[in-house]
Protein backbone atom coordinates (compact mmCIF):
# COMPACT_ATOMS: atom_id res chain seq x y z
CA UNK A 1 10.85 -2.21 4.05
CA UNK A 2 12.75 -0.24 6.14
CA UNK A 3 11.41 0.24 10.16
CA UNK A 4 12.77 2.30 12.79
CA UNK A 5 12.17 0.40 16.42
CA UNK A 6 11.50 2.49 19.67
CA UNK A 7 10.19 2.61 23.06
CA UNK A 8 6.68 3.41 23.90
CA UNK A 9 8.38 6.36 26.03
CA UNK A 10 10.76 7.83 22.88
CA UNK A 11 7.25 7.48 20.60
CA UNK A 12 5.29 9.50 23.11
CA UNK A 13 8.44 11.95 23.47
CA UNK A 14 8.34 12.26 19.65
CA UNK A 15 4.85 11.79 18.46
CA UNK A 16 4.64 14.70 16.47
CA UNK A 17 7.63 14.67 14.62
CA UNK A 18 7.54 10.73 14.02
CA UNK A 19 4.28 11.28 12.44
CA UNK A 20 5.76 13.88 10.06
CA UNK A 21 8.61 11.59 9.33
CA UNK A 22 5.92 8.87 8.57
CA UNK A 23 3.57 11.01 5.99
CA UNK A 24 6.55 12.78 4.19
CA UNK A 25 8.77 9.66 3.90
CA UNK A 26 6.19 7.06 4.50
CA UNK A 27 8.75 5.42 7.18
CA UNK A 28 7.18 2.97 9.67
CA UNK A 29 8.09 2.47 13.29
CA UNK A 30 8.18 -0.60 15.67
CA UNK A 31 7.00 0.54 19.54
CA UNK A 32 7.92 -1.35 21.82
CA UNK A 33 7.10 -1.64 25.80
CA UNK A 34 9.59 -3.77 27.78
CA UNK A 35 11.44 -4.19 24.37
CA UNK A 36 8.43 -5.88 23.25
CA UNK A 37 6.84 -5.30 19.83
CA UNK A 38 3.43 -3.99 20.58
CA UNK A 39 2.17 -1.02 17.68
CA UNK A 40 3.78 0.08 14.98
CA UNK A 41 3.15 3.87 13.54
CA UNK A 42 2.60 4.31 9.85
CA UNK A 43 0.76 7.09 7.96
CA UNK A 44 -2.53 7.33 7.16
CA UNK A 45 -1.86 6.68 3.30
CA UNK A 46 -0.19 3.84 3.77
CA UNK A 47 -2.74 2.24 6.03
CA UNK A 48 -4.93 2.91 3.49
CA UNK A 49 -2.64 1.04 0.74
CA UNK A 50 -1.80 -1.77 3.22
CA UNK A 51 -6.05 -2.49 3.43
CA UNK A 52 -6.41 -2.20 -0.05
CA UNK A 53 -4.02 -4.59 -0.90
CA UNK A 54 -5.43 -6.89 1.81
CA UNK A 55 -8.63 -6.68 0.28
CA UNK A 56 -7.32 -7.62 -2.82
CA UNK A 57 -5.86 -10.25 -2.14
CA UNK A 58 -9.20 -11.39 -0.34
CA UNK A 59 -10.73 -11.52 -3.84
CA UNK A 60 -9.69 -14.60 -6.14
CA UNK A 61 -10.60 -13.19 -8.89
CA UNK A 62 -8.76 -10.26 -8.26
CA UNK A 63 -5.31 -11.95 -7.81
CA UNK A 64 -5.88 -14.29 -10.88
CA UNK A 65 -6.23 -10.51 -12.98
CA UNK A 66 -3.29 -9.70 -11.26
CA UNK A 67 -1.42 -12.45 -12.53
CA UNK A 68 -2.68 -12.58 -15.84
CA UNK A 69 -1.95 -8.94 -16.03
CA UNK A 70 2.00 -9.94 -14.94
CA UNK A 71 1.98 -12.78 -17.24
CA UNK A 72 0.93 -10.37 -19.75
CA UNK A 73 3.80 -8.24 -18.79
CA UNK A 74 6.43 -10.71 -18.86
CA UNK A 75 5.28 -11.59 -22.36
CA UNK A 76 5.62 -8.59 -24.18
CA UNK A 77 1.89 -8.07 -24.34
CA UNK A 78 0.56 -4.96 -23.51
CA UNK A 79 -2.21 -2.65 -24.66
CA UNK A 80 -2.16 1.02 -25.91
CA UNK A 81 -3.21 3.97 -23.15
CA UNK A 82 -6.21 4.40 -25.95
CA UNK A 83 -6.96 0.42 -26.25
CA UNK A 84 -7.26 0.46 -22.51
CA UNK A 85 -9.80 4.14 -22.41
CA UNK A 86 -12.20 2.41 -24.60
CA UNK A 87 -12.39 -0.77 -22.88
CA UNK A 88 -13.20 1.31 -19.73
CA UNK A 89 -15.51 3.12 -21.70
CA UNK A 90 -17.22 0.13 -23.03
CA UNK A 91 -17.69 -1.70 -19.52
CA UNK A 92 -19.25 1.50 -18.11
CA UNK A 93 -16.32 2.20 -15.65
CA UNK A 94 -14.87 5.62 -17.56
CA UNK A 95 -17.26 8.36 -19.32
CA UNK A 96 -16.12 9.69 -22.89
């Protein structure tokens, strides 16, 4: 992951156009005060991906599904895009 590092002053000088930079090319930047690493800036969407993932990886269950679904993967097994609808159908998570 690629992170731009910057003084609190430069960030404040640059706010707006740092935040542009992060939603359009969702790069991240390191502040710093007294070159020492204390926020970093990252768009909204990707705060909301990083909290996801956290939560996630909270969930055992979740990461063993995760890694049966990469096992599954690296098998050659994989279902159809219709297999998949009607499962979701079935367990209530997808109207037909």
């Amino acid at each position: 992951m690629y992170m731009t590092t910057l003084s609190l002053a430069d960030a404040r000088a640059n706010l707006s156009k740092l935040v542009e930079s992060a939603v359009t090319t969702h790069e991240r930047f390191d502040v710093t005060r007294n070159g020492d690493r204390v926020a970093v800036l990252l768009s909204a969407d990707d705060y909301d991906a990083l909290l996801e993932t956290v939560d996630i990886l909270s969930r055992p269950d979740e990461v063993a599904a995760v890694r049966e679904g990469l096992a599954d993967l690296a098998s050659g097994e994989k279902s159809s895009l219709e297999d998949v609808r009607a499962a979701m159908i079935r367990r209530g998570r997808l109207s037909s």
